[in-house]
Each structure stands twice: as C-alpha cells, then as structure tokens.
Protein backbone atom coordinates (compact mmCIF):
# COMPACT_ATOMS: atom_id res chain seq x y z
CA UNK A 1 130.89 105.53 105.31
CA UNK A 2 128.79 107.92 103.46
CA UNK A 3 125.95 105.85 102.16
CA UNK A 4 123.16 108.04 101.50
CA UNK A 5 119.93 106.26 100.79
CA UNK A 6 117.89 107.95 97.45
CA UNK A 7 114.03 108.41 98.31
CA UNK A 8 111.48 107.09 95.63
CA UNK A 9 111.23 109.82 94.33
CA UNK A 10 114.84 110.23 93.84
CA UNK A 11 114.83 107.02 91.99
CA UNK A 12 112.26 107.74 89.68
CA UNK A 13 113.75 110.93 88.13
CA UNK A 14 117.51 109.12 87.99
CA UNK A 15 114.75 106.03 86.31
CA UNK A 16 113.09 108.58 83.73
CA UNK A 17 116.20 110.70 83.12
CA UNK A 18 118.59 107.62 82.22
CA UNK A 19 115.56 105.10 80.39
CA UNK A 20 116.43 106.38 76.71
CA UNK A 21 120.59 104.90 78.09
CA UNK A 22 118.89 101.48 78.90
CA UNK A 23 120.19 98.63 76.45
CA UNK A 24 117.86 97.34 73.96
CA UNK A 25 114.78 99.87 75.23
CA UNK A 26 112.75 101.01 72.40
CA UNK A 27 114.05 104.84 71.92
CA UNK A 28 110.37 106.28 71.08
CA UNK A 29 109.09 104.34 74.20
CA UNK A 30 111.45 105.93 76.70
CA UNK A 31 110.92 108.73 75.09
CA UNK A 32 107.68 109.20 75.63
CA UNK A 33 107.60 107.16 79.27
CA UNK A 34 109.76 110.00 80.01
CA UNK A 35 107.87 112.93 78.91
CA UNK A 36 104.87 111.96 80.16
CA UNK A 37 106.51 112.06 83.72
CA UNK A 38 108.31 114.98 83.28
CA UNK A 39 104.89 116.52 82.65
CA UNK A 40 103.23 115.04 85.79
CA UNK A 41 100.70 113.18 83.54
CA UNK A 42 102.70 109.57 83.75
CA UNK A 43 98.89 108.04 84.58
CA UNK A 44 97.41 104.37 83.34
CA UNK A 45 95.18 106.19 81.24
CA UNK A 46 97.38 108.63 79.70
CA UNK A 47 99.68 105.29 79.55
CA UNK A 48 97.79 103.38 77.84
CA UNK A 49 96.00 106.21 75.25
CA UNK A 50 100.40 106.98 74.33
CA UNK A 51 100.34 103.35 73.79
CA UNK A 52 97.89 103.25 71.32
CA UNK A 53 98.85 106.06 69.24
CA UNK A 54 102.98 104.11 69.53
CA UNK A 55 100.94 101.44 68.10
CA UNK A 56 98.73 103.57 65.42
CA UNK A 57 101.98 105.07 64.46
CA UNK A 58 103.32 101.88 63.60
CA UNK A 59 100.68 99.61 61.54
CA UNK A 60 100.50 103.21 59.17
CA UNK A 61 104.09 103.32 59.07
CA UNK A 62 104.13 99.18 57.25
C-alpha cells in the first residue's frame, strides 16, 4: 500500500494547474486565479483589484 499523502502545497499547484479543467468554471476566472498564483501575488487585495477589472471588463463589453 503505497498511499502517499500530498502536502498543501502539493494540493494547491495540482488546484491552480487543473482549475481552467473544472466543469462550468468561468475560463477568464481560472485563468487569472491561476496566474496570479503562479506569480506569488494570489493576495485578497490583488484578488479583489483582478476582480474588479473581470468586472470593468464586462459592463464595457454590454
């Protein structure tokens, strides 16, 4: 039995690499959920300032 246990971080970067393969996740989301922690800036403040401009990008785009 050869049950290796992943460590968090382990989980997060199988998480961030496989998020844009999640059914019915927004593609530009995971997108950018995943290059924020690629670039070790995956912060609430840098979360929520990507947010906005997701949501600025939108209400111009209609």
């Amino acid at each position: 039995m050869d049950n290796k246990v992943k460590s968090g971080i382990e989980i997060l970067e199988d998480f961030f690499l496989n998020i844009t393969n999640i059914e019915n996740v927004d593609q530009v989301l995971a997108d950018s959920l995943a290059k924020l922690y690629q670039q070790g800036k995956l912060s609430d403040t840098n979360l929520k300032n990507e947010l906005q401009k997701l949501r600025d990008k939108d209400v111009n785009k209609n």
